[in-house]
Protein backbone atom coordinates (compact mmCIF):
# COMPACT_ATOMS: atom_id res chain seq x y z
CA UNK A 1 -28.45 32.27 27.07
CA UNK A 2 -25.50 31.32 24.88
CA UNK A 3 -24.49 27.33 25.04
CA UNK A 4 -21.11 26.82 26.18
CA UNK A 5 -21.12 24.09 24.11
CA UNK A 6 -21.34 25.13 20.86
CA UNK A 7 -18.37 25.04 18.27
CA UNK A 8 -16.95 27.96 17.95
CA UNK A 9 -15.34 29.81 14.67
CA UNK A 10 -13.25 33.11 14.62
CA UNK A 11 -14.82 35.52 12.25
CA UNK A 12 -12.02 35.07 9.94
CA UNK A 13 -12.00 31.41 9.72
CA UNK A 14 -13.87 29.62 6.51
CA UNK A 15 -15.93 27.01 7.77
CA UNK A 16 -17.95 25.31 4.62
CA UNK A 17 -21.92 25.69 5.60
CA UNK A 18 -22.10 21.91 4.82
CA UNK A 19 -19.35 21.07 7.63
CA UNK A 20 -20.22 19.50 10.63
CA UNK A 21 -18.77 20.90 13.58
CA UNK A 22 -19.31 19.17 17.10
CA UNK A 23 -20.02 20.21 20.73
CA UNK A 24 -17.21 22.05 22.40
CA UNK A 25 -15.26 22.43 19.24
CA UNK A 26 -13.13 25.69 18.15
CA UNK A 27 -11.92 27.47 14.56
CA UNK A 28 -9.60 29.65 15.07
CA UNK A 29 -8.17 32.43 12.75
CA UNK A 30 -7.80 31.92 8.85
CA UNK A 31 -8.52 28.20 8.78
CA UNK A 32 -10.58 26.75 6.41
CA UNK A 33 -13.02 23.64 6.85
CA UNK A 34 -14.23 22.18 3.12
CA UNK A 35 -17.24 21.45 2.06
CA UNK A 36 -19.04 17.78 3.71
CA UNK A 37 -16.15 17.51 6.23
CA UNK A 38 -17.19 16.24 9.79
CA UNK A 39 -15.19 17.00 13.16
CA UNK A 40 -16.23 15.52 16.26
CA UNK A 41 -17.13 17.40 19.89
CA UNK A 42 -14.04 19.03 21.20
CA UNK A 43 -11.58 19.54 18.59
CA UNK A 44 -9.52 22.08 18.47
CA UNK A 45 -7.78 23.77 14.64
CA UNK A 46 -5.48 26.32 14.99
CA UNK A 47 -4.65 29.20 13.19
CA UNK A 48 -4.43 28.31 9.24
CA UNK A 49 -5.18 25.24 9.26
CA UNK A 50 -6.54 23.65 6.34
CA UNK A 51 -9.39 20.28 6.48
CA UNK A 52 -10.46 19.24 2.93
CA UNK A 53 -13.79 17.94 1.33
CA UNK A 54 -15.25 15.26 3.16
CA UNK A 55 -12.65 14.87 5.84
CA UNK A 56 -13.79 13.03 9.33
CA UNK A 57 -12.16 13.48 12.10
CA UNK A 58 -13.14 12.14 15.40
CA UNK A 59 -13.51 13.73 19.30
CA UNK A 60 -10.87 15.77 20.99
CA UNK A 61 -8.48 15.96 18.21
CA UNK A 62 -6.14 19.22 17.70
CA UNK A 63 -4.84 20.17 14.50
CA UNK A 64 -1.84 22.81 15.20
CA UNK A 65 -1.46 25.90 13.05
CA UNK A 66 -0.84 25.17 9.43
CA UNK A 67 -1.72 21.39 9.42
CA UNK A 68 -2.61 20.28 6.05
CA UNK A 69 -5.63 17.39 5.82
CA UNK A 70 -6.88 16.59 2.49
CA UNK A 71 -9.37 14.72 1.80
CA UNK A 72 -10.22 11.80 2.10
CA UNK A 73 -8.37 11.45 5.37
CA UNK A 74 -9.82 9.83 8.09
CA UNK A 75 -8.83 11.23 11.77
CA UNK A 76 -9.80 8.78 14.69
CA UNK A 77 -10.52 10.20 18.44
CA UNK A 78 -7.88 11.63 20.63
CA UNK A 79 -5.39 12.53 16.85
CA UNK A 80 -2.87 15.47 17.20
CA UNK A 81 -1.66 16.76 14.23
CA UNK A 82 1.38 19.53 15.29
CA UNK A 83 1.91 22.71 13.67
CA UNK A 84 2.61 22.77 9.41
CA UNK A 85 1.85 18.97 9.50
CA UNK A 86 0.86 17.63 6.05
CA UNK A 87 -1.36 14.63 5.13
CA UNK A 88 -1.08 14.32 1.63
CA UNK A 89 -3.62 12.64 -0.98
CA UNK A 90 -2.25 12.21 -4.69
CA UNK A 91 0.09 9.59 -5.34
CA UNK A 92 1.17 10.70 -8.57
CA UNK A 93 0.88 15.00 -8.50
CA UNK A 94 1.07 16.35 -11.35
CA UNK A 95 -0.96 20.15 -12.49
CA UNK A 96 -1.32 19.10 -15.66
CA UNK A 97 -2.47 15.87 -17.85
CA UNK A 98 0.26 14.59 -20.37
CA UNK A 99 -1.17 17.18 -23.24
CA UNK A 100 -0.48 19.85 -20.60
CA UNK A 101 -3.94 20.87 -20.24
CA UNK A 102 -5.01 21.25 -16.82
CA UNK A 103 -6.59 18.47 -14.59
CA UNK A 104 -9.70 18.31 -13.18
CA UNK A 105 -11.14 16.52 -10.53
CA UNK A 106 -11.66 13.70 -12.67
CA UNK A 107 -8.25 13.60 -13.95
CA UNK A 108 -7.34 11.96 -10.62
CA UNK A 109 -8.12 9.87 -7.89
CA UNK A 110 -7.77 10.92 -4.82
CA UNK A 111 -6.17 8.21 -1.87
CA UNK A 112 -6.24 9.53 1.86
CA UNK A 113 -4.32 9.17 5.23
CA UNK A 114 -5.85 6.96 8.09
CA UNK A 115 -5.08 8.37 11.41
CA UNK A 116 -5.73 5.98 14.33
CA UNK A 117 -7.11 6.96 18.21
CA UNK A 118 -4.37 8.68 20.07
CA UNK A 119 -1.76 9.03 17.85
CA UNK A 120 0.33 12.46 17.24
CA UNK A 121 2.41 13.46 14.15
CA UNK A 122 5.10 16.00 14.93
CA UNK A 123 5.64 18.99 13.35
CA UNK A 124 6.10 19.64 9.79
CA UNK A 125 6.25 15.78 9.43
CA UNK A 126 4.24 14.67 5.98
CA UNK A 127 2.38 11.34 5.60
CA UNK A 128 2.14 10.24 2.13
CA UNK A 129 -0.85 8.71 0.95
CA UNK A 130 -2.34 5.89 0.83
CA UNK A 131 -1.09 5.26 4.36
CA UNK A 132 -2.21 4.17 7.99
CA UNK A 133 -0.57 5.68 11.12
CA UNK A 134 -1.67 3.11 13.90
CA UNK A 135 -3.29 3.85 17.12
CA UNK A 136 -1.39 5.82 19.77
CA UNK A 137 1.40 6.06 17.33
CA UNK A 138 4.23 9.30 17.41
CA UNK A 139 5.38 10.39 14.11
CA UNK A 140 8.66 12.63 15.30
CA UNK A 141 8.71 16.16 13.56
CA UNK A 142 9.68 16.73 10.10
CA UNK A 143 9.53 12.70 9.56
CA UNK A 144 7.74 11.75 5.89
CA UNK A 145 5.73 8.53 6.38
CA UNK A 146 5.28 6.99 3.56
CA UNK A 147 4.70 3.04 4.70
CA UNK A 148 1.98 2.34 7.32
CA UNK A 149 3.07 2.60 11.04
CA UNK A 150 2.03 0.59 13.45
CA UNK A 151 0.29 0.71 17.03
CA UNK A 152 2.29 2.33 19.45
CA UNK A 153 5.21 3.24 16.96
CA UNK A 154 7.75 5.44 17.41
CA UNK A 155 9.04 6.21 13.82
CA UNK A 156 11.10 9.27 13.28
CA UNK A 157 13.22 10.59 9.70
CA UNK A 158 13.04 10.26 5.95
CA UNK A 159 11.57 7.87 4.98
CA UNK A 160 10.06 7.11 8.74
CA UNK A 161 11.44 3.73 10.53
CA UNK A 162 10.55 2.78 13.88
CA UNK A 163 13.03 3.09 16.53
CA UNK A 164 10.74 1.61 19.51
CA UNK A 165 7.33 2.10 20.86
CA UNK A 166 5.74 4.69 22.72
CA UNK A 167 2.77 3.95 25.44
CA UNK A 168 -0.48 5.91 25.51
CA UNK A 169 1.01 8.82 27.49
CA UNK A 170 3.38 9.36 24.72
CA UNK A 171 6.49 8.78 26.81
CA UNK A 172 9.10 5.93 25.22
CA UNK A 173 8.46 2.09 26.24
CA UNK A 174 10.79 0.99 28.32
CA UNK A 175 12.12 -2.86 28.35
CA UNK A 176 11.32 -4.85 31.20
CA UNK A 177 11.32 -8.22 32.20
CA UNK A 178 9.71 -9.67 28.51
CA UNK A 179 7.58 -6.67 28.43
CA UNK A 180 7.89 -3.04 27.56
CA UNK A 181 6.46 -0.59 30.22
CA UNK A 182 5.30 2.84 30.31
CA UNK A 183 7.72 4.52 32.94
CA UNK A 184 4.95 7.57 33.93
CA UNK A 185 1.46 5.16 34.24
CA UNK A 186 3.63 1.55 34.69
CA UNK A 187 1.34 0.02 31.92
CA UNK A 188 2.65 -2.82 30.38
CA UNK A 189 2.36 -3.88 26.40
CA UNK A 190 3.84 -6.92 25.19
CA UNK A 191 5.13 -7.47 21.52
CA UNK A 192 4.55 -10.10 19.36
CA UNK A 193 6.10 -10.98 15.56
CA UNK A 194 6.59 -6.92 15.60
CA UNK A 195 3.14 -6.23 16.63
CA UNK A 196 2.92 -4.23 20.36
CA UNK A 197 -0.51 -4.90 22.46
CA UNK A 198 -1.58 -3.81 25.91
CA UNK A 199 -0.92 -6.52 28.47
CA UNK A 200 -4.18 -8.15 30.03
C-alpha cells in the first residue's frame, strides 16, 4: 500500500538524491531541488521552480512557479514565495574575475536570504542578499528588498519601504485605540520604537 504521505516529485522534476524532502510534500513539473537542500513536511514547489545547494526550508511552505532560492537561504515554517520570486545570493555578481577568466566557486562568497515563519513575498518581487524578511511579513509584488524588513511589515516598491503592518492573516492592521488590529481575527499587536508585537 502506497503512503499518502510521502513527498511526491513529477517525473520531470530534478530533485538532487542528497535532498531531503518531507512528509506530505510535492515537486511539481521542471523544478529542480540542489544537492544537500532540506524542505520540511508539506511544502509545496510549483512548476520551475528552482531551490539551490543546501537550502532549508521549513513546514508548509509554497514556492510558486518560477521562484528563485539560492543558496544559502534559509526558509522558516508557514513562507510563501509567489510565482517568478527571486532570492538572490551574490552581493557583488560578476561572471568573470578582474583578468576575465571565469569564476569559480571559490572566487566568491556566497550571502543568503532569511525568510521568517509566515511571511509571503509577492510576485516577481527580489530580495537582495544578505537580508532578513521578518516573521509574518508581506513583501508586495515586484518590490526589491534590499534592507531587512521587519515583523509584520508591509513593504511594497523599489527599494521596499514599509507602508504599515499586516497581521498573521495577511490582511492590513488597522489603527485602533493605541493598538493596531487585525479586522478578519480582531487580534491586536501593539508597536513599540517601530517594532510591532502581538498583544498579551
Amino acid at each position: 500500500m502506497t503512503d499518502p504521505r510521502a513527498p511526491f516529485a513529477a517525473a520531470s522534476a530534478d530533485v538532487a538524491d542528497s535532498a531531503t524532502l518531507g512528509a506530505g510534500t510535492r515537486v511539481w513539473h521542471l523544478a529542480q531541488v540542489r544537492e544537500g537542500a532540506v524542505l520540511g513536511a508539506d511544502c509545496n514547489v510549483g512548476r520551475g521552480a528552482y531551490i539551490g545547494p543546501g537550502v532549508t526550508i521549513g513546514n508548509a511552505c509554497k514556492l510558486q512557479n518560477y521562484a528563485l532560492v539560492y543558496e544559502p537561504a534559509v526558509l522558516g515554517d508557514g513562507v510563501f514565495i509567489g510565482p517568478a520570486a527571486v532570492l538572490t545570493n551574490d552581493e557583488f555578481p560578476r561572471a568573470a574575475n578582474p583578468d576575465l577568466t571565469v569564476k569559480s566557486a571559490a572566487d566568491w562568497h556566497p550571502v543568503g536570504v532569511e525568510i521568517g515563519d509566515g511571511a509571503s513575498i509577492g510576485a516577481r518581487a527580489v530580495c537582495v542578499a544578505p537580508v532578513r524578511v521578518g516573521a509574518w511579513a508581506l513583501v508586495a509584488a515586484g518590490a526589491v528588498v534590499t534592507k531587512d524588513v521587519p515583523d509584520y511589515a508591509l513593504v511594497v516598491g523599489v527599494p521596499a519601504r514599509r507602508i504599515g503592518w499586516v497581521g498573521r492573516a495577511g490582511k492590513p492592521l488597522v489603527a485602533e485605540a493605541g493598538a493596531w488590529v487585525c479586522p478578519d481575527t480582531g487580534e491586536r499587536y501593539v508597536e513599540v520604537d517601530g517594532i510591532l508585537s502581538a498583544a498579551s
